[in-house]
C-alpha atoms as a PDB file:
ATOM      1  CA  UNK A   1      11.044  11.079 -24.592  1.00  0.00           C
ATOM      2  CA  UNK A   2       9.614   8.508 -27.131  1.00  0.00           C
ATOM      3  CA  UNK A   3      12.054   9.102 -29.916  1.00  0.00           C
ATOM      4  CA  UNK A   4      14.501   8.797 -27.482  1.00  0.00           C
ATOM      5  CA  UNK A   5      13.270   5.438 -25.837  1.00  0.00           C
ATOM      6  CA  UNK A   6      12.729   4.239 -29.516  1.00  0.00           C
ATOM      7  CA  UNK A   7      16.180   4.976 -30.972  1.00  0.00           C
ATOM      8  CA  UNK A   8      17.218   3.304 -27.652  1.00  0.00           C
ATOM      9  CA  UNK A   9      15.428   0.089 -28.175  1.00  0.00           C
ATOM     10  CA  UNK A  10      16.611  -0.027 -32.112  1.00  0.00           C
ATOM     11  CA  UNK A  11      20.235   0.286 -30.611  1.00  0.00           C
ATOM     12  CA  UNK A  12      19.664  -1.849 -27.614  1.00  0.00           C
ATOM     13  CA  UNK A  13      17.544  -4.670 -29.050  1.00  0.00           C
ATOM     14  CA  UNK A  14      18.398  -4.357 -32.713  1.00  0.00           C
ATOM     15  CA  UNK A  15      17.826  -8.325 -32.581  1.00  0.00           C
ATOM     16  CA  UNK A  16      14.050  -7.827 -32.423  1.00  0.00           C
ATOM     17  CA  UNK A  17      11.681  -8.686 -34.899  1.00  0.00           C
ATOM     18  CA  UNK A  18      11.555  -6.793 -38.095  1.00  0.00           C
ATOM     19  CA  UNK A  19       7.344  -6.228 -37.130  1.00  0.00           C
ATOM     20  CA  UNK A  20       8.753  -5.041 -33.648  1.00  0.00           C
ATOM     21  CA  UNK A  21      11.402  -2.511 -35.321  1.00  0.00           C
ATOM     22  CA  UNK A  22       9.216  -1.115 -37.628  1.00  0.00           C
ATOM     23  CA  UNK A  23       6.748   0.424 -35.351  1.00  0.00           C
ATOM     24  CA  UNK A  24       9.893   2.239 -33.440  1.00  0.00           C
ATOM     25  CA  UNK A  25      11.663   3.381 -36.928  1.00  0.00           C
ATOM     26  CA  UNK A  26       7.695   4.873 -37.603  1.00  0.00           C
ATOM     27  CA  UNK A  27       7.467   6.342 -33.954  1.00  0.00           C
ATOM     28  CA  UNK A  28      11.045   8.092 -34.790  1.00  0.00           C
ATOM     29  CA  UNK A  29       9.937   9.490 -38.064  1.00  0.00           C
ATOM     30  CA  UNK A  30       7.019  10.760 -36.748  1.00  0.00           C
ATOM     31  CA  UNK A  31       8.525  12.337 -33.147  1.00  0.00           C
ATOM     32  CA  UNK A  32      11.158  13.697 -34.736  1.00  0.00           C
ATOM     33  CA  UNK A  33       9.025  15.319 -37.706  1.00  0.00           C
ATOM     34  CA  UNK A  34       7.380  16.982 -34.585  1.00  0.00           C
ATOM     35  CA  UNK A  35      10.107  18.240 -33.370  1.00  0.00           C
ATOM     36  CA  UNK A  36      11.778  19.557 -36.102  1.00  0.00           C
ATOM     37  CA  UNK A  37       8.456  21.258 -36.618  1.00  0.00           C
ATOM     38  CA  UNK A  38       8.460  22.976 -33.345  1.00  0.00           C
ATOM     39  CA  UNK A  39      12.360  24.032 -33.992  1.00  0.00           C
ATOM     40  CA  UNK A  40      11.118  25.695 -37.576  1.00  0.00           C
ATOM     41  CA  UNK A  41       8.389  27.584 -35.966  1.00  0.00           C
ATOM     42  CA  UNK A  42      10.129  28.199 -33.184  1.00  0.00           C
ATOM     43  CA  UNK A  43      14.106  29.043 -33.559  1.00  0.00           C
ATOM     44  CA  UNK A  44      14.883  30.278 -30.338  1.00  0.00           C
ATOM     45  CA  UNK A  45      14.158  26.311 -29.210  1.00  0.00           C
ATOM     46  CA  UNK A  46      17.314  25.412 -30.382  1.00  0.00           C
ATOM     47  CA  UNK A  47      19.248  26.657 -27.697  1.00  0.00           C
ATOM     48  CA  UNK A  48      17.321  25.062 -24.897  1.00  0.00           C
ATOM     49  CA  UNK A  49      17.575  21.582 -26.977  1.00  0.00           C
ATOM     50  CA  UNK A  50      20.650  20.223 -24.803  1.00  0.00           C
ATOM     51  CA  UNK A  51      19.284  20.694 -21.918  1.00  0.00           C
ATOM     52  CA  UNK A  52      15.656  19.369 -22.759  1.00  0.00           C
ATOM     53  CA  UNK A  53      17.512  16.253 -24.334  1.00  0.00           C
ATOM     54  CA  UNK A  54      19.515  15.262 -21.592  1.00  0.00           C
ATOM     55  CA  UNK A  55      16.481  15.301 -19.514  1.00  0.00           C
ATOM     56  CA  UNK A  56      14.371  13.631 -22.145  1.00  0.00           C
ATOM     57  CA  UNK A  57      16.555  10.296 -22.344  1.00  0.00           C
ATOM     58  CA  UNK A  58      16.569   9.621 -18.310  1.00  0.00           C
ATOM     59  CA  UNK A  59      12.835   8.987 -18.915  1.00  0.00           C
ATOM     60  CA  UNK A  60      13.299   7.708 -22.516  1.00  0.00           C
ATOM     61  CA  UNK A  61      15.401   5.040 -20.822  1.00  0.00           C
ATOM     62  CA  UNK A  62      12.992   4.152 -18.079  1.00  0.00           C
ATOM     63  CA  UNK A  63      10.009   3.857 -20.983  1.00  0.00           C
ATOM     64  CA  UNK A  64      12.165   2.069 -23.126  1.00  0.00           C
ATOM     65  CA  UNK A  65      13.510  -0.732 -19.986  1.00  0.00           C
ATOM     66  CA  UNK A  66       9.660  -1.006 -19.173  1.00  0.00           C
ATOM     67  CA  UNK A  67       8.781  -1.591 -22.815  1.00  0.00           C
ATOM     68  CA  UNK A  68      11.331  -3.865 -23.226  1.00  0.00           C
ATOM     69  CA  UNK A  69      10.283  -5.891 -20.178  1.00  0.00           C
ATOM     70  CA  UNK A  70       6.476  -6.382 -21.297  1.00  0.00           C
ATOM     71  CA  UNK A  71       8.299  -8.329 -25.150  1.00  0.00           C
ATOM     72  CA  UNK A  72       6.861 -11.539 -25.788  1.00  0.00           C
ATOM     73  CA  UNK A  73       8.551 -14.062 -23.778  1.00  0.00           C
ATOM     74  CA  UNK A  74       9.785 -15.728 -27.166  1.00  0.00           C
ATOM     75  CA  UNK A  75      12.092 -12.269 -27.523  1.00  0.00           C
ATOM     76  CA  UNK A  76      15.747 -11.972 -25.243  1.00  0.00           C
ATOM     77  CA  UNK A  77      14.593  -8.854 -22.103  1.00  0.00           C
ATOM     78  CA  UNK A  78      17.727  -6.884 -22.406  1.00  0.00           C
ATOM     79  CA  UNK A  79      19.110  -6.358 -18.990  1.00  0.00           C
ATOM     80  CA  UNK A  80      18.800  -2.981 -17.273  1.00  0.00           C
ATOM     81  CA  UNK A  81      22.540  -2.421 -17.209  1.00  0.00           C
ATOM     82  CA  UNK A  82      22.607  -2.429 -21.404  1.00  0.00           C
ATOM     83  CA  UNK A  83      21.115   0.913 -21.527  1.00  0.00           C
ATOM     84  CA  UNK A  84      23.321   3.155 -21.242  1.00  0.00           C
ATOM     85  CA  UNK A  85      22.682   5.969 -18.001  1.00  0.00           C
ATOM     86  CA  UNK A  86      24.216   8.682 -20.325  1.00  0.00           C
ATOM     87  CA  UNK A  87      22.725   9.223 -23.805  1.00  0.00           C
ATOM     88  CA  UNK A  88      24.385   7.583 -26.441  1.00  0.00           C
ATOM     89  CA  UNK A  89      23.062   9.720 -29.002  1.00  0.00           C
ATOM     90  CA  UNK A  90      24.197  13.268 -29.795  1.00  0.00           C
ATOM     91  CA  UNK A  91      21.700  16.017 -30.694  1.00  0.00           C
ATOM     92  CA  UNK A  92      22.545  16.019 -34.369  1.00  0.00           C
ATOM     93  CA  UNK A  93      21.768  12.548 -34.663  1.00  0.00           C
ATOM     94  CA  UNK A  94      18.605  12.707 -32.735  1.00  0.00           C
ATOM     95  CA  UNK A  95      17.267  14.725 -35.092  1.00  0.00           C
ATOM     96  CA  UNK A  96      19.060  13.119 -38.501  1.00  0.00           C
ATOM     97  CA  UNK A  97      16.390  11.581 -40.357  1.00  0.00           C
ATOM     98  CA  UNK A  98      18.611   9.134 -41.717  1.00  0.00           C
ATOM     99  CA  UNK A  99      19.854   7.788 -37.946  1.00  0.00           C
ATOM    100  CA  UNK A 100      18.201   5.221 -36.349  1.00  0.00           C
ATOM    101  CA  UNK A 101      20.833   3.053 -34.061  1.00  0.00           C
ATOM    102  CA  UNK A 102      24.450   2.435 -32.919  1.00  0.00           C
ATOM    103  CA  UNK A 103      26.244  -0.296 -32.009  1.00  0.00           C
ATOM    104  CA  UNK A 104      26.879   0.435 -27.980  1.00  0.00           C
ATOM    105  CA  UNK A 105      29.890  -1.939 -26.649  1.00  0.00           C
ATOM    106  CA  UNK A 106      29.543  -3.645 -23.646  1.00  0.00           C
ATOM    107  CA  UNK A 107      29.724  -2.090 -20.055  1.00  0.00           C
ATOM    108  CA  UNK A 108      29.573   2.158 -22.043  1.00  0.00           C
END
């Protein structure tokens, strides 16, 4: 759910401040060091990973809108409706450690 809601807020408010996006890009590293950890140990993960992604990112959105909404009022509050309701990411490139964002168009 964290990775998620951090590779969410790097896509959705790539604008913030560098200070801002380097905490996420460290949260990502380390979540999905986890995971990949638990998928080593574990191979027979792997095939429940769709499943446990898609409902990951509902509540990776939520954290990521709520975190978003506490920013320092001198940073833009994305709107609710920028985050996407279906996962822009797909499972290879939640768990790429070399992918940290997209660019989302409007209204996807």
């Amino acid at each position: 759910m964290i990775l998620l809601a951090h590779l969410l807020k790097l896509t959705v408010q790539a604008d913030a401040p560098e200070t801002m996006k380097k905490s996420w890009y460290s949260s990502v590293d380390e979540h999905r060091k986890r995971i990949n950890k638990q998928l080593s140990k574990t191979p027979s993960l792997k095939s429940y990973l769709p499943k446990i992604l898609e409902e990951s990112y509902r509540d990776g959105r939520d954290l990521a809108i709520k975190e978003g909404k506490r920013a320092s009022s001198d940073i833009p509050i994305p709107d609710e409706s920028e985050y996407p309701q279906v996962c822009p990411f797909d499972n290879e490139q939640i768990l790429d450690e070399e992918f940290y964002s997209l660019i989302i168009e409007p209204g996807v």
